[in-house]
Protein backbone atom coordinates (compact mmCIF):
# COMPACT_ATOMS: atom_id res chain seq x y z
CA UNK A 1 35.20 -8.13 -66.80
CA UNK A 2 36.97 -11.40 -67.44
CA UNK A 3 34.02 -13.04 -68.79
CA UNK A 4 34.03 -11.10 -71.56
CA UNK A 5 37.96 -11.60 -72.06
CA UNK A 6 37.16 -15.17 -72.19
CA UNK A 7 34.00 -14.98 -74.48
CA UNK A 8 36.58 -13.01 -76.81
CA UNK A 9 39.22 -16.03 -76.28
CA UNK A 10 36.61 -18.74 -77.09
CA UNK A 11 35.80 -17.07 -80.69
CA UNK A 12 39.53 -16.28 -81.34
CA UNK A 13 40.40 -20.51 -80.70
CA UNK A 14 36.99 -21.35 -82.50
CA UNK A 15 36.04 -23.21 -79.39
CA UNK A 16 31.96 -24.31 -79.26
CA UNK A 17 31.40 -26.27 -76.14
CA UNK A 18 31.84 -26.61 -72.19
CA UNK A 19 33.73 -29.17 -71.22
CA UNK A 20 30.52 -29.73 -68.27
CA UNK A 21 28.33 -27.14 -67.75
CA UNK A 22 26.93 -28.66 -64.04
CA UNK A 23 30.15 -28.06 -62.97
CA UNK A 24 30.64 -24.00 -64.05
CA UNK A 25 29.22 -21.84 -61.61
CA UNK A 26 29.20 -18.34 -62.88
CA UNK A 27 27.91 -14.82 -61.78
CA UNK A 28 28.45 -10.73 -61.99
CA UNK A 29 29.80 -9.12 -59.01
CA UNK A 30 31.72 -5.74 -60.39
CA UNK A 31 29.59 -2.52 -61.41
CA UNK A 32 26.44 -3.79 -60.04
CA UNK A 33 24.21 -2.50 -61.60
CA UNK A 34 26.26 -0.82 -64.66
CA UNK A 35 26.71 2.38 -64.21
CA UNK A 36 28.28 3.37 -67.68
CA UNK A 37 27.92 1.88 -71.50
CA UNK A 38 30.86 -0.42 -71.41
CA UNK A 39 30.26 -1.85 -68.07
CA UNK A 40 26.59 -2.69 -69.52
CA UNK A 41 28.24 -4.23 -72.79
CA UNK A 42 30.25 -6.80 -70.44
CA UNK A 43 27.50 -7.59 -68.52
CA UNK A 44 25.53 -7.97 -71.51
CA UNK A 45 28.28 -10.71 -73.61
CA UNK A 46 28.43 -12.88 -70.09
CA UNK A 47 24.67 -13.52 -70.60
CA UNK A 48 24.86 -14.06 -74.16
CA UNK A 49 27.73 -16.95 -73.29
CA UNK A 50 26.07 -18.71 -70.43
CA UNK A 51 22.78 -18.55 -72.47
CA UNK A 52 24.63 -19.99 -75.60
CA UNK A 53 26.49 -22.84 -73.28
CA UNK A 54 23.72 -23.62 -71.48
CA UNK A 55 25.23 -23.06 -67.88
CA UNK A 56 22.56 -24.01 -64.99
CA UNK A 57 24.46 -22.45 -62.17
CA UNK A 58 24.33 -18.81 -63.49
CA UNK A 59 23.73 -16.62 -60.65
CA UNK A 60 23.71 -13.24 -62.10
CA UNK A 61 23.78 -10.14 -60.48
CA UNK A 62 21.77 -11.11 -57.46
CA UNK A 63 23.68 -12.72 -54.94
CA UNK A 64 26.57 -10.55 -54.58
CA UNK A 65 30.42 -11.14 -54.82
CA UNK A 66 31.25 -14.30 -56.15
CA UNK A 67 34.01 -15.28 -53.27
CA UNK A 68 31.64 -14.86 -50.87
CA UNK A 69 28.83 -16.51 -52.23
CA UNK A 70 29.50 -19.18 -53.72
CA UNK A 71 30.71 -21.74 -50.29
CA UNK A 72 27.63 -19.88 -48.98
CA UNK A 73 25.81 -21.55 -51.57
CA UNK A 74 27.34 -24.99 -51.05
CA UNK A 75 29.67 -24.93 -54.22
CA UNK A 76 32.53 -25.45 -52.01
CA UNK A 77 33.66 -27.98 -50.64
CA UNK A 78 37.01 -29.85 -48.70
CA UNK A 79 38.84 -31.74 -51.01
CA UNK A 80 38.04 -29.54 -53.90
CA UNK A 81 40.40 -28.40 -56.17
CA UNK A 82 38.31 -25.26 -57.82
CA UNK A 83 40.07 -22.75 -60.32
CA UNK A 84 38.34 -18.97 -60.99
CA UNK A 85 38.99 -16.43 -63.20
CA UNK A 86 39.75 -13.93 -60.09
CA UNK A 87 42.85 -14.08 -58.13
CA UNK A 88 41.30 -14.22 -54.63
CA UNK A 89 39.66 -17.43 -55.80
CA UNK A 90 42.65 -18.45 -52.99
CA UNK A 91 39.53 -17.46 -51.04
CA UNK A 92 38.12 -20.81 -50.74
CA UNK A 93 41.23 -22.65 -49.19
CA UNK A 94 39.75 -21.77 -45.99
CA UNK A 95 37.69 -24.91 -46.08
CA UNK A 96 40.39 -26.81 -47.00
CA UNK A 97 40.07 -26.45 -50.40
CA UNK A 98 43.29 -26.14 -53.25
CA UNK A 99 42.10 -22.86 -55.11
CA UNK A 100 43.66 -20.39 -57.16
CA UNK A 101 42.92 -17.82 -59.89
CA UNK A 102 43.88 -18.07 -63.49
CA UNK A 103 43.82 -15.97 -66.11
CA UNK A 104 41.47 -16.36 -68.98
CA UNK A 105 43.08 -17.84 -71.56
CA UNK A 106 43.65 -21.08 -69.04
CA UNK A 107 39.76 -20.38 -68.37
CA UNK A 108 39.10 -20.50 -71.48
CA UNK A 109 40.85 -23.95 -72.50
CA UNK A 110 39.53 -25.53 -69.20
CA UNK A 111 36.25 -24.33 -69.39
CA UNK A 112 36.17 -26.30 -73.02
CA UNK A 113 39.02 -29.47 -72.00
CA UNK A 114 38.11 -30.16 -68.64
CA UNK A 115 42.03 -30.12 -68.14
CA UNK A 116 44.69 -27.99 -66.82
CA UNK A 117 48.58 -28.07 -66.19
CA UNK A 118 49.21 -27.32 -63.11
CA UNK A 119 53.30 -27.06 -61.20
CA UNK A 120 52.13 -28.25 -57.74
CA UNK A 121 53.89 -25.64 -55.64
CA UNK A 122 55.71 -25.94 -51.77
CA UNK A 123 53.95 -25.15 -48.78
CA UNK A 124 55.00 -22.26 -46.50
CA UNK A 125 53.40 -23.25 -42.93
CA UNK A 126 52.46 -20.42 -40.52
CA UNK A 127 52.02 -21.52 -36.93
CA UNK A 128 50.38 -18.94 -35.55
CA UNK A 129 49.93 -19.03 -31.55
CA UNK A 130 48.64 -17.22 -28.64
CA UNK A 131 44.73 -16.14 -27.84
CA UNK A 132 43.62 -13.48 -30.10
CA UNK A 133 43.66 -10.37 -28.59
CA UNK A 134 40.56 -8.30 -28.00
CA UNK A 135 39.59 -6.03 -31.31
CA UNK A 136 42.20 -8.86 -33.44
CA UNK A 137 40.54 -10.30 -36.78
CA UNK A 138 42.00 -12.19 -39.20
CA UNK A 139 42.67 -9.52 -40.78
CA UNK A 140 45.12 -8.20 -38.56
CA UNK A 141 46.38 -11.45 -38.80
CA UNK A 142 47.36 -11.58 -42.69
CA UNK A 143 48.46 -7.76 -42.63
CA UNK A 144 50.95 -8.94 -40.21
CA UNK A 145 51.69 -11.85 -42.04
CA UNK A 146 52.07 -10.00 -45.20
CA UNK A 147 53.95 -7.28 -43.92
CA UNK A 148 56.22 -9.86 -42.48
CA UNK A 149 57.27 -11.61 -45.47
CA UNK A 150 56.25 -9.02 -48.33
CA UNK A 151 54.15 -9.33 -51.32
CA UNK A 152 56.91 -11.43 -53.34
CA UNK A 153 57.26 -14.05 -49.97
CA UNK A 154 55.14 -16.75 -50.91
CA UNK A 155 55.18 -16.55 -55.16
CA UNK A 156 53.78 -19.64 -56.61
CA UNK A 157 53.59 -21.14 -53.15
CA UNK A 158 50.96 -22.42 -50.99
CA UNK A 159 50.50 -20.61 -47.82
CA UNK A 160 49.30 -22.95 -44.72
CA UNK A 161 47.64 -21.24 -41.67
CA UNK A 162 47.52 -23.59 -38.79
CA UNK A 163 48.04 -23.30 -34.72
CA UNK A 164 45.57 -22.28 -31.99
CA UNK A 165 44.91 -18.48 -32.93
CA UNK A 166 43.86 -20.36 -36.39
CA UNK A 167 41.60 -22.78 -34.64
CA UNK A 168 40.15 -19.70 -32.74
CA UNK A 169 39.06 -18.04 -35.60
CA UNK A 170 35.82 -17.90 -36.96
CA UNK A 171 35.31 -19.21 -40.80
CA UNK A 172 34.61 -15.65 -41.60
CA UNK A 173 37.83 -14.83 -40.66
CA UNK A 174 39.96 -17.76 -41.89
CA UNK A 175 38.46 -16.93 -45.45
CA UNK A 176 40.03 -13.24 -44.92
CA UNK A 177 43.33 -14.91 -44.52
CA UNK A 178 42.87 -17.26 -47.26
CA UNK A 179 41.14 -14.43 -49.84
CA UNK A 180 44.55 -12.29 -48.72
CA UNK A 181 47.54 -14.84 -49.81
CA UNK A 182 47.39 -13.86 -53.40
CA UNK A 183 48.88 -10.38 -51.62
CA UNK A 184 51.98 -12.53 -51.02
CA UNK A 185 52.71 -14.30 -53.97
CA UNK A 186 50.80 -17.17 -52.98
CA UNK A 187 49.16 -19.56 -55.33
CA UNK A 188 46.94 -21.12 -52.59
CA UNK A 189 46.04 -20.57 -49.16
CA UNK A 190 45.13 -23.14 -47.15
CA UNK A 191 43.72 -24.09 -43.82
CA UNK A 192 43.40 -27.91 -42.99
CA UNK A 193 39.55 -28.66 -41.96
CA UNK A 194 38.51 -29.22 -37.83
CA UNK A 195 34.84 -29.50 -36.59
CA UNK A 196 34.47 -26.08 -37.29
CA UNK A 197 34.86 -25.99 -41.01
CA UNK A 198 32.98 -29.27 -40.84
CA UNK A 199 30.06 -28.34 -39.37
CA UNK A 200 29.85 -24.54 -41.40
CA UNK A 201 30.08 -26.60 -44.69
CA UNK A 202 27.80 -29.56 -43.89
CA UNK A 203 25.02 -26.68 -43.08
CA UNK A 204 25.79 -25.71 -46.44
CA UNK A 205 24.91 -28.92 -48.63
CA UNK A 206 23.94 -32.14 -48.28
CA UNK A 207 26.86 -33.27 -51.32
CA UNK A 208 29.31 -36.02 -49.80
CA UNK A 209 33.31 -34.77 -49.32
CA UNK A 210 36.38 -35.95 -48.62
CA UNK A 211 38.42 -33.73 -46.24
CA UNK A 212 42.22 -34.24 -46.85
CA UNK A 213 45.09 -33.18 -44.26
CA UNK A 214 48.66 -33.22 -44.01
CA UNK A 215 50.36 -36.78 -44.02
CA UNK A 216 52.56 -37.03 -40.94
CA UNK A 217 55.67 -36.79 -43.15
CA UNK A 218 54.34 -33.77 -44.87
CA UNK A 219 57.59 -31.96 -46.19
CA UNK A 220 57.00 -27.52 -45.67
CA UNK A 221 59.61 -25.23 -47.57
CA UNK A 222 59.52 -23.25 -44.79
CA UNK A 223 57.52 -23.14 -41.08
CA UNK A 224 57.32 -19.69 -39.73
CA UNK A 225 55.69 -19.32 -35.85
CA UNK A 226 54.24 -16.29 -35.00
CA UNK A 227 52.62 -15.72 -31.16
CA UNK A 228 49.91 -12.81 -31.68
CA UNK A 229 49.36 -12.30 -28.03
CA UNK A 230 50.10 -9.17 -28.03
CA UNK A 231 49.26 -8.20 -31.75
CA UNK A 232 48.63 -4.57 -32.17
CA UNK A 233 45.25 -3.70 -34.91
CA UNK A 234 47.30 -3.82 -38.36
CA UNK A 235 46.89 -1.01 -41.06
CA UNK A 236 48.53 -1.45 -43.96
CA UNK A 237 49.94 1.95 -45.73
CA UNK A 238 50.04 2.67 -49.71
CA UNK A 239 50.22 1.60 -51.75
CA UNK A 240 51.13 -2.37 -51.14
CA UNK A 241 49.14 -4.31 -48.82
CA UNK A 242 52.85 -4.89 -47.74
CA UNK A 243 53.22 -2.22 -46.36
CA UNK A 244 51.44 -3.40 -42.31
CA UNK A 245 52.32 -0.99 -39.64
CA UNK A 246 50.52 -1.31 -36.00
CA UNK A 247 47.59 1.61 -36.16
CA UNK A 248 49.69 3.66 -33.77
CA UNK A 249 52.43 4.40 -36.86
CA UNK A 250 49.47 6.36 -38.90
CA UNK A 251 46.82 7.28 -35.92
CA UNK A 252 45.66 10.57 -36.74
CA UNK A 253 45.80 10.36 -40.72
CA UNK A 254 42.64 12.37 -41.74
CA UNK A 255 40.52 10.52 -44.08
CA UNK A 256 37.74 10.89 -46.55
CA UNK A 257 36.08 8.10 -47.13
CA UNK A 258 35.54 4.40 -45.45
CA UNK A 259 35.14 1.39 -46.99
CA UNK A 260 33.21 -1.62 -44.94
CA UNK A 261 33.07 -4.58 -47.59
CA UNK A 262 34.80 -6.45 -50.47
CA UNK A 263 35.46 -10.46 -50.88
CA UNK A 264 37.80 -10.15 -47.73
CA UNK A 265 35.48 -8.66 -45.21
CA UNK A 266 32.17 -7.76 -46.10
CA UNK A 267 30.68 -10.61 -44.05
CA UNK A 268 28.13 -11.19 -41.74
CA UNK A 269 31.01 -10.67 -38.76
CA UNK A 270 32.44 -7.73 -40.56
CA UNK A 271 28.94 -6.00 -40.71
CA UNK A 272 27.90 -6.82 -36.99
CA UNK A 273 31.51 -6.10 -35.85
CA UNK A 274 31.30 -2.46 -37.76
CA UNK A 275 27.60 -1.85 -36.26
CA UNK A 276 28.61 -2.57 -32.76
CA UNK A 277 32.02 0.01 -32.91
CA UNK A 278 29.38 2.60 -34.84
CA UNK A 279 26.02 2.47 -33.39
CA UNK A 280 25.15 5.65 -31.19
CA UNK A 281 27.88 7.51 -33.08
CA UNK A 282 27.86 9.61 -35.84
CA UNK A 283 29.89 9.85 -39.04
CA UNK A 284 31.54 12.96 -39.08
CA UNK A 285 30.95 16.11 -41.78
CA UNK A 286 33.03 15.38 -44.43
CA UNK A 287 33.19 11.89 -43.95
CA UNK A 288 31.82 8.91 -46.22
CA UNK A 289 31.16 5.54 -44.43
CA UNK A 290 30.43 3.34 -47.36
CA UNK A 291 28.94 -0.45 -46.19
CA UNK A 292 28.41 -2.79 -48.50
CA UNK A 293 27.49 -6.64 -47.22
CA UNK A 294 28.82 -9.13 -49.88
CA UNK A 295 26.19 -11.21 -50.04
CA UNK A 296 22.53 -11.27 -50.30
CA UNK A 297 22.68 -13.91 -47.21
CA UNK A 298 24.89 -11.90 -45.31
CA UNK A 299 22.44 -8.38 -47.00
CA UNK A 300 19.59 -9.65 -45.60
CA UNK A 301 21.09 -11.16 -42.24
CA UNK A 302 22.01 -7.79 -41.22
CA UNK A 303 18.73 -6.09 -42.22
CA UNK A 304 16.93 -8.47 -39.86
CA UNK A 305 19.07 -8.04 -37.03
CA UNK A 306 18.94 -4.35 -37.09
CA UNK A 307 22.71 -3.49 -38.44
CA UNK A 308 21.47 -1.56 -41.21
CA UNK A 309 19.17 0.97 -39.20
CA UNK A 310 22.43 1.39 -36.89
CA UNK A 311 24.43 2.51 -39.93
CA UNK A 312 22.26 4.89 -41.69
CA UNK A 313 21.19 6.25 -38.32
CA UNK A 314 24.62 7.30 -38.26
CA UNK A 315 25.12 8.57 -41.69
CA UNK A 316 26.61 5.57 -43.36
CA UNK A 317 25.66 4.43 -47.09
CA UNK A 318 24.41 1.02 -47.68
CA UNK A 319 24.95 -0.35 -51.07
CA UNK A 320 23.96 -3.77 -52.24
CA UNK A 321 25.89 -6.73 -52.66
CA UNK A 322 28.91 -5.89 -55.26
CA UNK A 323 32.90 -5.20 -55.22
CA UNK A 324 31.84 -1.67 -55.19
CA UNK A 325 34.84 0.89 -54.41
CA UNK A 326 37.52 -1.67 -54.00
CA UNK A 327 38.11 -2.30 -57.85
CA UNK A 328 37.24 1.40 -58.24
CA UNK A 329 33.64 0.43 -59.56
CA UNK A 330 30.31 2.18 -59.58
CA UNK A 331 30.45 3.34 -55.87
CA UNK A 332 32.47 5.60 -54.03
CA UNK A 333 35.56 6.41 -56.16
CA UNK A 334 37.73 8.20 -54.66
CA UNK A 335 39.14 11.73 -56.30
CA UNK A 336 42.60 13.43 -56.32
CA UNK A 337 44.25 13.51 -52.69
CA UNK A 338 41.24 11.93 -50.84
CA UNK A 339 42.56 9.65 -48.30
CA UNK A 340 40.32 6.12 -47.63
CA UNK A 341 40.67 3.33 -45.01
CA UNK A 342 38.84 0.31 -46.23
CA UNK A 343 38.62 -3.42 -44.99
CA UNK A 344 39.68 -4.71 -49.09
CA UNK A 345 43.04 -6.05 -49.90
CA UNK A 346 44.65 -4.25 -52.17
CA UNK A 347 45.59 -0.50 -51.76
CA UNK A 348 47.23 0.12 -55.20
CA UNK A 349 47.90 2.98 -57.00
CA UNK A 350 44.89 4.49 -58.40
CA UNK A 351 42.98 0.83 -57.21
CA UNK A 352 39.79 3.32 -55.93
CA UNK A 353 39.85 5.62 -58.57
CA UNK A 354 42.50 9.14 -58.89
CA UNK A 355 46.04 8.12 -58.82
CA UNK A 356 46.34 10.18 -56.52
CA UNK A 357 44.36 9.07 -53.82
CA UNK A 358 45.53 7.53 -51.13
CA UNK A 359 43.77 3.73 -49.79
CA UNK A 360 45.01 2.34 -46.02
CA UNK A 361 44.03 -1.41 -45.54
CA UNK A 362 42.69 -2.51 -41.82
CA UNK A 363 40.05 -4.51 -40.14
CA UNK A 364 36.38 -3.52 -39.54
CA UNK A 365 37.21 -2.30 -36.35
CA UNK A 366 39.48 -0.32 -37.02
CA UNK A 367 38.30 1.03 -39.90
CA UNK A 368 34.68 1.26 -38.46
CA UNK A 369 36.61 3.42 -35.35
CA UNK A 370 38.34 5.34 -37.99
CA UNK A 371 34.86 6.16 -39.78
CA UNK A 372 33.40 7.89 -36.47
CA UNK A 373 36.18 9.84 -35.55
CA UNK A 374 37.38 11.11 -39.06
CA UNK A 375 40.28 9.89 -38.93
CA UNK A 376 42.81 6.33 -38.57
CA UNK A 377 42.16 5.61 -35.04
CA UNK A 378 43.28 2.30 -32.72
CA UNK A 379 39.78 0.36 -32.21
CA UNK A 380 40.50 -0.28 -28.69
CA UNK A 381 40.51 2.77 -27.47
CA UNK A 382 36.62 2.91 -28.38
């Protein structure tokens, strides 16, 4: 979608060159594969522009969603400062990394300068403490976070994620707290680099980087502490990802359809995480349970280790890697007054498909627990 927006922007400015192809890395990730004429005519003018520009690191349609995939495939790296034409490209600040999305004009210009102006923006620190509860992800975490401080509470700044509960996490689940600060306002997300991130990205590529952390003066517009001890599962309700309430505000909401994916958790921890809350269950009549791994790594990680016979054993579709229903795409739109519960980030108006549908935000346990009993339902009582 935006590569065609910036194909367009490159004839309008007469621009003819890439500023340095090696370091573009490019792929499709929505409507995969197209599933109507348009979709196939974007698809089409972002191979006609890497083709013309000569762009090695085209991925294509094969590896998945671009977020996910691309610090899989060693592209990112602490120290980095990386700009995409997405707005969770605040993704990547999980590794330590200053990210952000842009629209594509700016792509445009820096994919043929090389140079961008940036405002470097304040840092809102959240000290998050306390063990992480049982059936507690990261993104129970955020939701909190976000519902905290609302969807204007960070604009143009960068949100840092730091204390034990942050050290606790896996780096599947920092990046869900990362990929979610654009929810806030935020222009980056950030989480300063331990052994952990160290050792993910090192088995990642074999590329030398410098990881850079907080001076000991380091001056924070704000430092908010949080203890999640005793953190209830987070859902958030339509249609702002704002809008977190513990599960035991909207327990019992029927629903129609859930959604086990997207850039924010449709990794190899979501997947196993789902399989272990579903398998020996069944998804109800009436019910869809839509997975969809964001990867191929993380697609053919869970074939081999059995999650995938789990899910359709229990009446769950498995789609291949793509953004799929959370940017309303080519799988499982949702029609007037159907209700979904899906582990995405944004719940918007119309964001799945009818305007009238209604999208609840929550982790893959709870929305996992949710899919087998037909309804929102607290993980931890499964």
């Amino acid at each position: 979608m935006t590569g065609l927006r910036i194909a367009q922007i490159y004839d309008e400015l007469g621009l003819d060159r890439v500023w340095d192809a090696d370091r573009v890395v490019a792929l499709i990730d929505h409507w995969i594969p197209a599933g109507k004429v348009d979709e196939a005519i974007i698809h089409q003018k972002c191979r006609e522009f890497v083709d013309r520009y000569n762009i090695e690191n085209w991925l294509g349609m094969r590896e998945g969603i671009c977020h996910v995939v691309f610090p899989q495939k060693g592209f990112v790296k602490p120290g980095d400062l990386i700009v995409g034409s997405d707005s969770h490209t605040t993704t990547y600040g999980a590794l330590g990394v200053f990210s952000t999305g842009i629209g594509s004009t700016d792509m445009a210009v820096v994919l043929a300068t090389g140079e961008l102006w940036f405002k470097v923006p304040a840092t809102m620190k959240f000290e998050v403490s306390g063990k992480i509860p049982k059936y507690i992800m990261g993104k129970d975490i955020i939701l909190r976070i976000i519902g905290d401080i609302g969807v204007e509470g960070a604009t143009y700044m960068t949100m840092e994620y730091a204390g034990e509960a942050i050290r606790e996490l896996s780096v599947d689940g920092r990046f869900t707290l990362s990929n979610m600060a654009i929810e806030a306002g935020a222009k980056a997300g950030i989480i300063e680099p331990d052994e952990k991130t160290i050792e993910w990205v090192k088995s990642r590529t074999k590329e030398k980087f410098q990881v850079v952390k907080n001076d000991s003066d380091a001056h924070f517009e704000e430092i908010i502490k949080m203890d999640i001890s005793d953190l209830e599962p987070q859902v958030a309700k339509p249609p702002s990802p704002g809008n977190s309430v513990p599960v035991s505000e909207v327990e019992g909401i029927k629903i129609d359809q859930a959604f086990i994916g997207s850039c924010t958790n449709g990794r190899i921890e979501d997947m196993r995480i789902a399989a272990k809350v579903i398998e020996g269950k069944e998804i109800p009549r009436g019910v869809r349970c839509i997975v969809i791994p964001a990867s191929k790594e993380v697609y053919t990680q869970a074939m081999k280790e059995g999650l995938f016979e789990i899910f359709l054993n229990a009446g769950c579709l498995i789609s291949n890697p793509h953004c799929g229903p959370c940017i309303g795409g080519s799988s499982g739109v949702l029609g007037p007054g159907e209700v979904c519960v899906s582990t995405s980030n944004r719940n918007f108006i119309g964001r799945m498909g009818s305007k009238e549908s209604k999208v609840y935000l929550a982790s893959p346990f709870t929305v996992a627990a949710s899919a087998v009993k037909g309804e929102i339902y607290d993980p931890r009582k499964i």
